[in-house]
C-alpha atoms as a PDB file:
ATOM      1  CA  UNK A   1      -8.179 -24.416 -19.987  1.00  0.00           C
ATOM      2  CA  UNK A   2     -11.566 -22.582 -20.824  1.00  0.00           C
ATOM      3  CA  UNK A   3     -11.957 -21.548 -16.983  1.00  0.00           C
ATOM      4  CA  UNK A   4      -8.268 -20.749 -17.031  1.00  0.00           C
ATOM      5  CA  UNK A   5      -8.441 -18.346 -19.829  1.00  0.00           C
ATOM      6  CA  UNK A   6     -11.933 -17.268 -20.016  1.00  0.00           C
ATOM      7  CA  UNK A   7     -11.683 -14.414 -17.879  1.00  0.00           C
ATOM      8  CA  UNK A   8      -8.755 -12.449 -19.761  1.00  0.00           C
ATOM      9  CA  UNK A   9     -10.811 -12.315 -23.063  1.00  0.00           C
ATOM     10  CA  UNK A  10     -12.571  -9.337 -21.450  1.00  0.00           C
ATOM     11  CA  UNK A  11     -10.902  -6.142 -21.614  1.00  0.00           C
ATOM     12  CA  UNK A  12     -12.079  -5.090 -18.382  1.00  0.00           C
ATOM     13  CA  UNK A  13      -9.893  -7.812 -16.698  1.00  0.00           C
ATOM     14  CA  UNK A  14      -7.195  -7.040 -18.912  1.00  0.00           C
ATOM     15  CA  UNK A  15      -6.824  -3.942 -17.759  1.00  0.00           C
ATOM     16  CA  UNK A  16      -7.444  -5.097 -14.033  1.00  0.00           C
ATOM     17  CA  UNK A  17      -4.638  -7.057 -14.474  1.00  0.00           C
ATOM     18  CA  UNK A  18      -2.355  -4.448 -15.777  1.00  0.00           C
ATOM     19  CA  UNK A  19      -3.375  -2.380 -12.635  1.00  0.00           C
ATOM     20  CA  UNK A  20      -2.501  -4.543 -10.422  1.00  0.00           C
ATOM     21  CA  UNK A  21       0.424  -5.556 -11.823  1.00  0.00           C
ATOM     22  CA  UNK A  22       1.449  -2.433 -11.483  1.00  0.00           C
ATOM     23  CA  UNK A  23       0.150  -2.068  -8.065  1.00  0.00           C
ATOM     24  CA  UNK A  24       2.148  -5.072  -6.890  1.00  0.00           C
ATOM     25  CA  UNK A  25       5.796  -4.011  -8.062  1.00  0.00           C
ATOM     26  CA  UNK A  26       5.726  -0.720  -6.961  1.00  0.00           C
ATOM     27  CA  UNK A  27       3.779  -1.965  -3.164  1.00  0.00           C
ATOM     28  CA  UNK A  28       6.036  -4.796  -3.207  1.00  0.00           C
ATOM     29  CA  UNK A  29       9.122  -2.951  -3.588  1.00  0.00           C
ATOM     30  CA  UNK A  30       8.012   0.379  -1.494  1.00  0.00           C
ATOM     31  CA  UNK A  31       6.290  -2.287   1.320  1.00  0.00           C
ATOM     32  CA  UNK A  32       9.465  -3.911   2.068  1.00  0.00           C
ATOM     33  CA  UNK A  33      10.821  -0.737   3.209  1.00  0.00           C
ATOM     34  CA  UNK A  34       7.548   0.190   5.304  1.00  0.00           C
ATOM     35  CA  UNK A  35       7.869  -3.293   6.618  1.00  0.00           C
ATOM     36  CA  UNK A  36      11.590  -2.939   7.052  1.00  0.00           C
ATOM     37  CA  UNK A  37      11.354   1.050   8.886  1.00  0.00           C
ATOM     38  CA  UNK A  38       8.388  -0.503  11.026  1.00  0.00           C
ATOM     39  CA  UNK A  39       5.898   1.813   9.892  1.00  0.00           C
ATOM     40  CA  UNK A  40       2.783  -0.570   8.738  1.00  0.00           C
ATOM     41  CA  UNK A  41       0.679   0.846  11.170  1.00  0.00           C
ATOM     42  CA  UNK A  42       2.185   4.670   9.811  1.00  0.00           C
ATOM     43  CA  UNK A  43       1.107   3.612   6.218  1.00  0.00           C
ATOM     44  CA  UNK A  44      -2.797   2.881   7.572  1.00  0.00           C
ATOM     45  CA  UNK A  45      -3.033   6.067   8.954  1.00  0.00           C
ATOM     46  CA  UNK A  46      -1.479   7.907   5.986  1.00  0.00           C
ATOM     47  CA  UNK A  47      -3.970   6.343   3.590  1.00  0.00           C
ATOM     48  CA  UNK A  48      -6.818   7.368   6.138  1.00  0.00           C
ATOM     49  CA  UNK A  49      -5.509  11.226   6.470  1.00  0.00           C
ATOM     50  CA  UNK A  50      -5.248  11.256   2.524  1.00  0.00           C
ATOM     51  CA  UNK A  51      -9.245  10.561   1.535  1.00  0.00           C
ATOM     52  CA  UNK A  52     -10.786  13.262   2.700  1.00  0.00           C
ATOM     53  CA  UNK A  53      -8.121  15.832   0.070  1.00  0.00           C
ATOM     54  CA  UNK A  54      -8.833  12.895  -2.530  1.00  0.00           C
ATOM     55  CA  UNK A  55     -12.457  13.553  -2.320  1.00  0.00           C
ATOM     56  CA  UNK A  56     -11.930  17.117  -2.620  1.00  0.00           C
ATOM     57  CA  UNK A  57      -9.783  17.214  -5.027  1.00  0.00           C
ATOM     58  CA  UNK A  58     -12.093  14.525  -7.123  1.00  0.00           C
ATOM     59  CA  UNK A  59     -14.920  16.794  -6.387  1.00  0.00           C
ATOM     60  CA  UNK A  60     -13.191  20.218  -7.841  1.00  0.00           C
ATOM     61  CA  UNK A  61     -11.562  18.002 -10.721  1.00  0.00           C
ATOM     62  CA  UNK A  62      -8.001  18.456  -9.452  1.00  0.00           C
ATOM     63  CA  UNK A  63      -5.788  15.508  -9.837  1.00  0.00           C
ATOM     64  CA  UNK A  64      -5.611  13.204  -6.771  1.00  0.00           C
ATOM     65  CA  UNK A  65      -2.166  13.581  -6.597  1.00  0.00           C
ATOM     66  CA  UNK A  66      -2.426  17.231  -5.436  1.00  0.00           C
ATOM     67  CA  UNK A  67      -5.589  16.418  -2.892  1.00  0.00           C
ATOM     68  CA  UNK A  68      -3.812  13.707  -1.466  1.00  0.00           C
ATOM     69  CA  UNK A  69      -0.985  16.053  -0.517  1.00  0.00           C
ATOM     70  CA  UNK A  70      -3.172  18.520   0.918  1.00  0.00           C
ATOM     71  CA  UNK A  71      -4.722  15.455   2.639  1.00  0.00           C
ATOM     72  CA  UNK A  72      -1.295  14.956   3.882  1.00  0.00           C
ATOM     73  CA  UNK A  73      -0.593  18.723   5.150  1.00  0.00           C
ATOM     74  CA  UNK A  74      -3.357  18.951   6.982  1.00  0.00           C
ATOM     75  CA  UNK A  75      -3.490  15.715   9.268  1.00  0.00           C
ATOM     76  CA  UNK A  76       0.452  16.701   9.421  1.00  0.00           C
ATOM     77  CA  UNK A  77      -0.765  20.243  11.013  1.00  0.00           C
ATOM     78  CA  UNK A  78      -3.561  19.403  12.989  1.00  0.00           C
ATOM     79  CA  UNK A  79      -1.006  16.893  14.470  1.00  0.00           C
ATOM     80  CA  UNK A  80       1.878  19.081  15.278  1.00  0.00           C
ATOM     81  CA  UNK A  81      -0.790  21.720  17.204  1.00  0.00           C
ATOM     82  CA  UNK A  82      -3.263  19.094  18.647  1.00  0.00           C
ATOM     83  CA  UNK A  83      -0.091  17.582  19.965  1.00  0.00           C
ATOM     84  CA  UNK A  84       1.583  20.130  22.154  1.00  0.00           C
ATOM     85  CA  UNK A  85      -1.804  19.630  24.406  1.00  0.00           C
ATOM     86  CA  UNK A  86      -0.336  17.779  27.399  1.00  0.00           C
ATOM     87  CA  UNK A  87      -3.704  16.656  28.453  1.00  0.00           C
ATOM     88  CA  UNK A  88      -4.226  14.736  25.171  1.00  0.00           C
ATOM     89  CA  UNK A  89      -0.481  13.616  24.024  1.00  0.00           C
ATOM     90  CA  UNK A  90       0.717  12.895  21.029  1.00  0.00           C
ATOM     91  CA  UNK A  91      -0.770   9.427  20.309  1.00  0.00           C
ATOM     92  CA  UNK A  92      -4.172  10.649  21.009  1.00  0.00           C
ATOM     93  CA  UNK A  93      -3.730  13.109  18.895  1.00  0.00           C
ATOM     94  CA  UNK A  94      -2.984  11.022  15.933  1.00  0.00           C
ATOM     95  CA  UNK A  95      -5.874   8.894  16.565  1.00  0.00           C
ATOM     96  CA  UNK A  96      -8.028  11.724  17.006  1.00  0.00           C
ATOM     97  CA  UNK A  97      -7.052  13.635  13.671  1.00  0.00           C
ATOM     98  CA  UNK A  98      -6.883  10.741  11.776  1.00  0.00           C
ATOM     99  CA  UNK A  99     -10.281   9.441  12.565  1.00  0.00           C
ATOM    100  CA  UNK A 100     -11.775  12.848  12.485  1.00  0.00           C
ATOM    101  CA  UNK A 101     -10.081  13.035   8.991  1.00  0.00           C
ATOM    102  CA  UNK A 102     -11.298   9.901   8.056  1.00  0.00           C
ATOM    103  CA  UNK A 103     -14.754  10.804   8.931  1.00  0.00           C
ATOM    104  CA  UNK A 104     -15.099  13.896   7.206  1.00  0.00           C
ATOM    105  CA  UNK A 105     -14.229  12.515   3.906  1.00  0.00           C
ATOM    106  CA  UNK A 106     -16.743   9.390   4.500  1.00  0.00           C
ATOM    107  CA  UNK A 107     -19.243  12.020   5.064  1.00  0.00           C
ATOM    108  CA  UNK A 108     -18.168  14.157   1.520  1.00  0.00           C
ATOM    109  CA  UNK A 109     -18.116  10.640  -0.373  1.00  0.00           C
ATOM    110  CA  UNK A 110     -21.138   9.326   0.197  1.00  0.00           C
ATOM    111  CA  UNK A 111     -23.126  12.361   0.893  1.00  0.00           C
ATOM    112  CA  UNK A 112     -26.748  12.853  -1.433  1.00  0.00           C
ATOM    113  CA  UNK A 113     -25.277  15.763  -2.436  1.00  0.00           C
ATOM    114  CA  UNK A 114     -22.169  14.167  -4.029  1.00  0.00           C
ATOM    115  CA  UNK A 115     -22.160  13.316  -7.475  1.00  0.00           C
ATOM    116  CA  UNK A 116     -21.905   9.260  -8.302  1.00  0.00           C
ATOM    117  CA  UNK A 117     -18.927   7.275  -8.147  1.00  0.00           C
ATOM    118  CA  UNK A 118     -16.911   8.940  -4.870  1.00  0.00           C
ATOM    119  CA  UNK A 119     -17.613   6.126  -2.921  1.00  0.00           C
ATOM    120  CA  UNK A 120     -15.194   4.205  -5.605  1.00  0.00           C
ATOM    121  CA  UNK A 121     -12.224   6.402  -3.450  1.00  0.00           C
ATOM    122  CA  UNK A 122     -13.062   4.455  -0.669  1.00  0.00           C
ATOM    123  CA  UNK A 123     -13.379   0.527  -2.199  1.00  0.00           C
ATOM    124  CA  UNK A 124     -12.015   1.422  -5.489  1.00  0.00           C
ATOM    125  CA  UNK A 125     -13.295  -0.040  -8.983  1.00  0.00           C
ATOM    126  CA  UNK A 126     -11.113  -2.481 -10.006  1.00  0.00           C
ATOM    127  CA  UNK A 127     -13.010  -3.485 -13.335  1.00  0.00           C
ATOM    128  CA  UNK A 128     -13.659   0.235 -14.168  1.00  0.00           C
ATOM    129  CA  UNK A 129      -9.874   0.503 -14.281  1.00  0.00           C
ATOM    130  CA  UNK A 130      -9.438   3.350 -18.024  1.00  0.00           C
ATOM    131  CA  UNK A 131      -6.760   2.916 -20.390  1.00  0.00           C
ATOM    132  CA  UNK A 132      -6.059   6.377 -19.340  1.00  0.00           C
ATOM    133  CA  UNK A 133      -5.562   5.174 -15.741  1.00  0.00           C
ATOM    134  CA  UNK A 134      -3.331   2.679 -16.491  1.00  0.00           C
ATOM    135  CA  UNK A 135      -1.081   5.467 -18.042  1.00  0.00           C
ATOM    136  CA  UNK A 136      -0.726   7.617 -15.805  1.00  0.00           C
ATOM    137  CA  UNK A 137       0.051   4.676 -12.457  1.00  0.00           C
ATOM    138  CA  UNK A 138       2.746   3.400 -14.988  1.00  0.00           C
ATOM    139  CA  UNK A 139       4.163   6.900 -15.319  1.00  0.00           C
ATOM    140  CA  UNK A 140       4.019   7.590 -11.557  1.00  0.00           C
ATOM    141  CA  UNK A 141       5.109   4.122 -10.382  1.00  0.00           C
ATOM    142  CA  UNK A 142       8.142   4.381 -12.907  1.00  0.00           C
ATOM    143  CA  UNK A 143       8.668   7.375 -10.769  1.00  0.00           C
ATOM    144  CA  UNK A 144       8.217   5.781  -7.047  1.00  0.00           C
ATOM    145  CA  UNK A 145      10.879   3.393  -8.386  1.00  0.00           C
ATOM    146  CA  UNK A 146      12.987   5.148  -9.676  1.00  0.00           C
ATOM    147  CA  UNK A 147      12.974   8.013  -6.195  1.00  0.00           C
ATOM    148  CA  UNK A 148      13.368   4.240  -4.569  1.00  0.00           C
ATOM    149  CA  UNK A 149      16.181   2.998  -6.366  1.00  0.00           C
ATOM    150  CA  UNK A 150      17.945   6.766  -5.573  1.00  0.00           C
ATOM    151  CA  UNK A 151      17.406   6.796  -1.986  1.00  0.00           C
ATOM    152  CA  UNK A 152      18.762   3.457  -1.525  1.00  0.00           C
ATOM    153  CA  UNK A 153      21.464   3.821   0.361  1.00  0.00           C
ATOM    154  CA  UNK A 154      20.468   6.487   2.320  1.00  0.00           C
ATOM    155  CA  UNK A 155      17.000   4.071   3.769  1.00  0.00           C
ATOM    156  CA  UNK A 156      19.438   1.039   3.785  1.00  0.00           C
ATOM    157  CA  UNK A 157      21.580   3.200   5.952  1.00  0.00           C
ATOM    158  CA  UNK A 158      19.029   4.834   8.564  1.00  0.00           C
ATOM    159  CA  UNK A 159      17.340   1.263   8.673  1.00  0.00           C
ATOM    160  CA  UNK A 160      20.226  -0.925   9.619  1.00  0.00           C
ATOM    161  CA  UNK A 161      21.435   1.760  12.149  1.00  0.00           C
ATOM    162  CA  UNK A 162      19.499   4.913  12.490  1.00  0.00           C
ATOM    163  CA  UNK A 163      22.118   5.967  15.461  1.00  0.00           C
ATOM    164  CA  UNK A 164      24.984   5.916  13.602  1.00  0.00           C
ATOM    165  CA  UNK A 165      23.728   7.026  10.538  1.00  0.00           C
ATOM    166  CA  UNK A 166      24.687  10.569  10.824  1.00  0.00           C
ATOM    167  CA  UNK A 167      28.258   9.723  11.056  1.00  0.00           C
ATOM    168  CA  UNK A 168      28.457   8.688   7.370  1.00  0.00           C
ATOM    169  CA  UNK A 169      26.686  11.356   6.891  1.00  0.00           C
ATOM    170  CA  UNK A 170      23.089  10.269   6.174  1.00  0.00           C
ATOM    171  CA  UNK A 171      20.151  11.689   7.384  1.00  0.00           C
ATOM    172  CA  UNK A 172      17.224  10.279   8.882  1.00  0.00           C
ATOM    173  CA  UNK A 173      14.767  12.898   9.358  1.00  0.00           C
ATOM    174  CA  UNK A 174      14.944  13.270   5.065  1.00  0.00           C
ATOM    175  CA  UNK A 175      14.798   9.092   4.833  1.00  0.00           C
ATOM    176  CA  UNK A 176      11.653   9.343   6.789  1.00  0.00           C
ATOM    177  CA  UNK A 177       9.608  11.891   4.924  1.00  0.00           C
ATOM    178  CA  UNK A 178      11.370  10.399   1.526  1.00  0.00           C
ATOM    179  CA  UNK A 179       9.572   7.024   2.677  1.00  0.00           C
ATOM    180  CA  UNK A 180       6.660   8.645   3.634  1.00  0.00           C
ATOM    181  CA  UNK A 181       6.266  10.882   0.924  1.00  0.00           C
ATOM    182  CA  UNK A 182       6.018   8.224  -1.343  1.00  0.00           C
ATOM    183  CA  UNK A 183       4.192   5.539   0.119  1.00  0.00           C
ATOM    184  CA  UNK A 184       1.399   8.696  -0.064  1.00  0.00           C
ATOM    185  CA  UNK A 185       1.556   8.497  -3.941  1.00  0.00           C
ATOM    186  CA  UNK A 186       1.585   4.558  -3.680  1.00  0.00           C
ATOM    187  CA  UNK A 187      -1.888   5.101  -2.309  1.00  0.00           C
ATOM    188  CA  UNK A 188      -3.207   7.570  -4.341  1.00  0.00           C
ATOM    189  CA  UNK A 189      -1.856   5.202  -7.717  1.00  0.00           C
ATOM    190  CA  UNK A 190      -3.535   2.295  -5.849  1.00  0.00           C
ATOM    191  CA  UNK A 191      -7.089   4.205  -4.432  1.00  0.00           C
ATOM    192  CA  UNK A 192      -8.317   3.689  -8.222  1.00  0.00           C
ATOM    193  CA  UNK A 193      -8.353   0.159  -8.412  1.00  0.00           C
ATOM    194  CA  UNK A 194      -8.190  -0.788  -4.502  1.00  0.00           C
ATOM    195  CA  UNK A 195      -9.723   1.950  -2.842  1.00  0.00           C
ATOM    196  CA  UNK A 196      -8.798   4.195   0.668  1.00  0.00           C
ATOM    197  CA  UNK A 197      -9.474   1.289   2.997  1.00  0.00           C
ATOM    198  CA  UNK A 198      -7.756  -1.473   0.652  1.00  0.00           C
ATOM    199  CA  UNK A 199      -5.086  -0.538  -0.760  1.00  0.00           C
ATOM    200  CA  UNK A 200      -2.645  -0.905   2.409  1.00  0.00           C
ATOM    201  CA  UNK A 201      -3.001  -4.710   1.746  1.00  0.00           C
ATOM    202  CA  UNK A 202      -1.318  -4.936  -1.259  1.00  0.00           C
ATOM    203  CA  UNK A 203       1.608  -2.711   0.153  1.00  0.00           C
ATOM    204  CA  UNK A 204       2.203  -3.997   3.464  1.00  0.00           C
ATOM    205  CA  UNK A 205       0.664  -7.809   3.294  1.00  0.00           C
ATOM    206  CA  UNK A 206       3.039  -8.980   0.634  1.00  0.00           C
ATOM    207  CA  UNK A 207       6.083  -7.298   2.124  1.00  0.00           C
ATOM    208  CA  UNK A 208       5.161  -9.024   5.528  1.00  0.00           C
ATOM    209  CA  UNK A 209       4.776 -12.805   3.894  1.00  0.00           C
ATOM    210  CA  UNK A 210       8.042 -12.192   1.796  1.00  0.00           C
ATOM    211  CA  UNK A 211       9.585 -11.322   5.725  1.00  0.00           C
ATOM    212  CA  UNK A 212       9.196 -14.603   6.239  1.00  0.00           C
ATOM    213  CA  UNK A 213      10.758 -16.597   2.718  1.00  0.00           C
ATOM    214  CA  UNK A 214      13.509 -14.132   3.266  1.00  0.00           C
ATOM    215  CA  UNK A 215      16.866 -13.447   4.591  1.00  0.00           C
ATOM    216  CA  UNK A 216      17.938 -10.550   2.071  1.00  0.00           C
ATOM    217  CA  UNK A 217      16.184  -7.045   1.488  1.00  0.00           C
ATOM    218  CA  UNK A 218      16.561  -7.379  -2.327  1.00  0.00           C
ATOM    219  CA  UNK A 219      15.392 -10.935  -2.374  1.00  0.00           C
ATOM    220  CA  UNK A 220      12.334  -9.792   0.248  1.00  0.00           C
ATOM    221  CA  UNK A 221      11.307  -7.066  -2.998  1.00  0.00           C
ATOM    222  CA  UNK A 222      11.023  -9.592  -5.388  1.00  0.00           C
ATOM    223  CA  UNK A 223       9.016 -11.986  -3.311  1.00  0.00           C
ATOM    224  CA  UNK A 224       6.850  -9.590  -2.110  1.00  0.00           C
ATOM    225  CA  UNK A 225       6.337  -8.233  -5.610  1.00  0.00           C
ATOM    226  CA  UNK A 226       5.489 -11.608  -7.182  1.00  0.00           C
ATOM    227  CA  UNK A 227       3.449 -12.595  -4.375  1.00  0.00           C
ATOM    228  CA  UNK A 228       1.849  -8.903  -4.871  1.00  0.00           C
ATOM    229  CA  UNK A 229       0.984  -9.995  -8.534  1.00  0.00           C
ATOM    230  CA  UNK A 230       0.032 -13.744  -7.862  1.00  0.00           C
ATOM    231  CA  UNK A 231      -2.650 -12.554  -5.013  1.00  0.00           C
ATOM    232  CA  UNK A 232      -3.889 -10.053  -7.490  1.00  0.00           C
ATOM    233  CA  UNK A 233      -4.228 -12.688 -10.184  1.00  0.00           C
ATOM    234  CA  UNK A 234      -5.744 -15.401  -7.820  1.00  0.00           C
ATOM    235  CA  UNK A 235      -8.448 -12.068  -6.915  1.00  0.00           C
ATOM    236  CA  UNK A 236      -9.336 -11.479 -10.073  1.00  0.00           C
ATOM    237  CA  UNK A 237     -10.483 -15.541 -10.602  1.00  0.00           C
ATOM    238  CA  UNK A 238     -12.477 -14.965  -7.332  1.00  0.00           C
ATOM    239  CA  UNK A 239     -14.111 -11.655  -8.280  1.00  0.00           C
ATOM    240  CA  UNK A 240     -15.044 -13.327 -11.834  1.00  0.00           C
ATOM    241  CA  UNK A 241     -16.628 -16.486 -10.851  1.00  0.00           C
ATOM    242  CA  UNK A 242     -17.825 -15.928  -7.543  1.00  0.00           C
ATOM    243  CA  UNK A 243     -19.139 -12.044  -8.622  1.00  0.00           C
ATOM    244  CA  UNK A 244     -17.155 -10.403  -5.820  1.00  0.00           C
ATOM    245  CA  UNK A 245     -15.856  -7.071  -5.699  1.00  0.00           C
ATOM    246  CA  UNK A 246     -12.414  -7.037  -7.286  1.00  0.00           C
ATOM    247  CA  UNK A 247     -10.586  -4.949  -5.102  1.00  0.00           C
ATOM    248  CA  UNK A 248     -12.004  -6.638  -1.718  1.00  0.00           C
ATOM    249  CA  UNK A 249     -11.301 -10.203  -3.405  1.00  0.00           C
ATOM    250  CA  UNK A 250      -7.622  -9.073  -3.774  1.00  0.00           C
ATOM    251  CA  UNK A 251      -6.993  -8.198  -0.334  1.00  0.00           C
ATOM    252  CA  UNK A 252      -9.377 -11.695   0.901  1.00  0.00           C
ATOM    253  CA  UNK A 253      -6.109 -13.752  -1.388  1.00  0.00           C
ATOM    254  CA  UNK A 254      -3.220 -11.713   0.403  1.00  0.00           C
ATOM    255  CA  UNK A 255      -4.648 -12.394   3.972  1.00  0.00           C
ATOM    256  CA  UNK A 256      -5.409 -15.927   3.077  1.00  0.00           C
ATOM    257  CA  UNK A 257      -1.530 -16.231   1.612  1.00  0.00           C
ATOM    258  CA  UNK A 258      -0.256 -14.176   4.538  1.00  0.00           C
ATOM    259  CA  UNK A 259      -2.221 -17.127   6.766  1.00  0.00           C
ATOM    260  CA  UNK A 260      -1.296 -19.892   5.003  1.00  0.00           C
ATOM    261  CA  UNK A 261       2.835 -18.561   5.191  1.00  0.00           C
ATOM    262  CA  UNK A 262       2.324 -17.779   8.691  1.00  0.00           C
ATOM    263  CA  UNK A 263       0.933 -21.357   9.825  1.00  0.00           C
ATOM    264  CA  UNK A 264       3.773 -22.870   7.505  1.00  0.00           C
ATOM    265  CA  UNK A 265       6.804 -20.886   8.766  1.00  0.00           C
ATOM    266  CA  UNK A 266       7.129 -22.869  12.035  1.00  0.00           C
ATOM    267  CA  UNK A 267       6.942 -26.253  10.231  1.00  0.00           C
ATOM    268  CA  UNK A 268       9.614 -24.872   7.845  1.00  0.00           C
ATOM    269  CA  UNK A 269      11.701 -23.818  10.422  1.00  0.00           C
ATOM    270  CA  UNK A 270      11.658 -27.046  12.154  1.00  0.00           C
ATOM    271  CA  UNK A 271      12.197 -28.766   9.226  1.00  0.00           C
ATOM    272  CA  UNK A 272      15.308 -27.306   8.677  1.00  0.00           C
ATOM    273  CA  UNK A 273      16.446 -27.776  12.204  1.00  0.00           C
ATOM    274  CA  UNK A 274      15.957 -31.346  12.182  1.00  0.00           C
ATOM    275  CA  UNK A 275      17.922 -31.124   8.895  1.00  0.00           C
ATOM    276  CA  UNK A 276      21.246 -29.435  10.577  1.00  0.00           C
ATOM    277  CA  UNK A 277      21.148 -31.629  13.253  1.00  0.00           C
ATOM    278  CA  UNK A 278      20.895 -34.373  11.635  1.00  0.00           C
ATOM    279  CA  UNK A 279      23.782 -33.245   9.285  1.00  0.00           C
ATOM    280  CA  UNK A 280      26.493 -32.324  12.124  1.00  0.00           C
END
C-alpha cells in the first residue's frame, strides 16, 4: 500500500494526474472521431505544423492557443500554393511543409539564443504541470466537449456516409475543419504536459485499442477515455520509480496496452467463435 500511494502525496503528481486526466477524456472522446474519420496520420501532421506558431507565440508571450492557429494558417497556405505545382503534387507538398515546419520550430526551441524551457513544447513537462495550467485545459477541454457533443450529428452523419450526407442536409467540408479545428486545441491543451511529438499518443492510441473492445461509437469514447486515464496513471508509477520522463513514460504504457490488445484480439475473437459454434 506504501508503493501504491506514495507517489500521490506529492503535489507535483497530483497535479500530473489531474492533467492527464484531463488529457484522456477530452483525447479519448475527440480520438474516436479521428480514429473513426481516418485521419490519425492528419492529426500527426497537425501537431507537427502547430510547434513552430507555439514557439513563437511562447517566445512573444502570446497564448499558445493563438500561435497554434497561426501554426495552423500557415502550413494550411504554404499547402494550398506549394500544391498547385504539378511537378511536386499534393502529397509531397504536405510532407515537404510539414517537415520544413517542423524544422524551423526545432531550430527556434532549442536555439542558444532561446530562453530556457522551449524545448518543454516539444517533450512537455509533465511534473511542472501549474495550478494555473490545470485551469485553463479544464476550461478549454469543457469547451472541446461541449463543440463535440454539438456537432454530433453532423460527424456521425458525414462519417457513416459522407456521399449521402448532403441530402439530409449536412455538410462535410464544415465536419472536417470542425474536427480538425479542434483536435488543434487538443494539442495545444496537451503540448504542456505531453509535448509536440507526444501528445498524438494519448489522442489517437487509446481511440485505436478501444476500436478493438468495441462495437458502438459511444461505448468506443468511454473505453478509450478510461484506457486514456489508466495508461496515464500506470505512466506516472513508471516515471516515479524508474525516474523517467513523465510524458515519454505515458506514451511507453499506451503502446505497450495498444500491443498487448492487439496480440489478444485474435485469441478473443476465436474464442468467441468456438463459443457460437459450439452453441448452434
Amino acid at each position: 500500500m506504501h508503493a501504491l500511494l506514495e507517489p500521490w502525496s506529492h503535489a507535483f503528481m497530483q497535479r500530473a494526474l489531474l492533467e492527464l486526466v484531463v488529457i484522456g477524456i477530452v483525447g479519448g472522446v475527440l480520438g474516436c472521431w479521428v480514429v473513426f474519420y481516418e485521419l490519425s496520420y492528419s492529426a500527426e501532421s497537425l501537431a507537427h505544423a502547430l510547434f513552430p506558431g507555439l514557439v513563437v507565440a511562447a517566445l512573444l508571450g502570446f497564448p499558445l492557443v493563438l500561435g497554434g492557429a497561426l501554426g495552423v494558417l500557415v502550413a494550411a497556405a504554404a499547402v494550398a500554393v506549394f500544391g498547385r505545382t504539378p511537378v511536386i503534387g499534393r502529397d509531397t507538398s504536405v510532407a515537404v511543409v510539414i517537415t520544413t515546419l517542423f524544422g524551423v520550430g526545432v531550430v527556434l526551441a532549442l536555439s542558444p539564443a532561446s530562453p530556457p524551457g522551449l524545448d518543454a513544447l516539444l517533450f512537455g513537462d509533465l511534473l511542472g504541470v501549474r495550478t494555473s495550467d490545470l485551469v485553463v485545459a479544464a476550461i478549454v477541454a469543457g469547451l472541446v466537449l461541449g463543440s463535440l457533443a454539438l456537432l454530433h450529428r453532423l460527424l456521425l452523419a458525414v462519417g457513416f456516409d459522407r456521399s449521402s450526407a448532403r441530402a439530409i442536409g449536412a455538410k462535410p467540408l464544415l465536419a472536417d475543419l470542425s474536427l480538425l479545428a479542434l483536435l488543434a486545441v487538443a494539442i495545444v491543451i496537451g503540448v504542456q504536459g505531453l509535448g509536440n511529438l507526444l501528445v498524438l499518443a494519448v489522442i489517437v492510441g487509446p481511440a485505436a485499442i478501444a476500436r478493438m473492445l468495441a462495437q458502438r461509437l459511444s461505448t468506443m469514447m468511454a473505453i478509450a477515455s478510461l484506457v486514456a486515464v489508466t495508461c496515464g496513471v500506470g505512466g506516472l508509477y513508471l516515471s516515479y520509480y524508474a525516474d523517467t520522463a513523465g510524458g515519454a513514460s505515458v506514451a511507453a504504457v499506451v503502446v505497450g496496452f495498444y500491443v498487448v490488445v492487439r496480440l489478444g484480439a485474435p485469441l478473443t475473437a476465436h474464442r468467441l467463435h468456438r463459443t457460437s459454434v459450439r452453441a448452434s
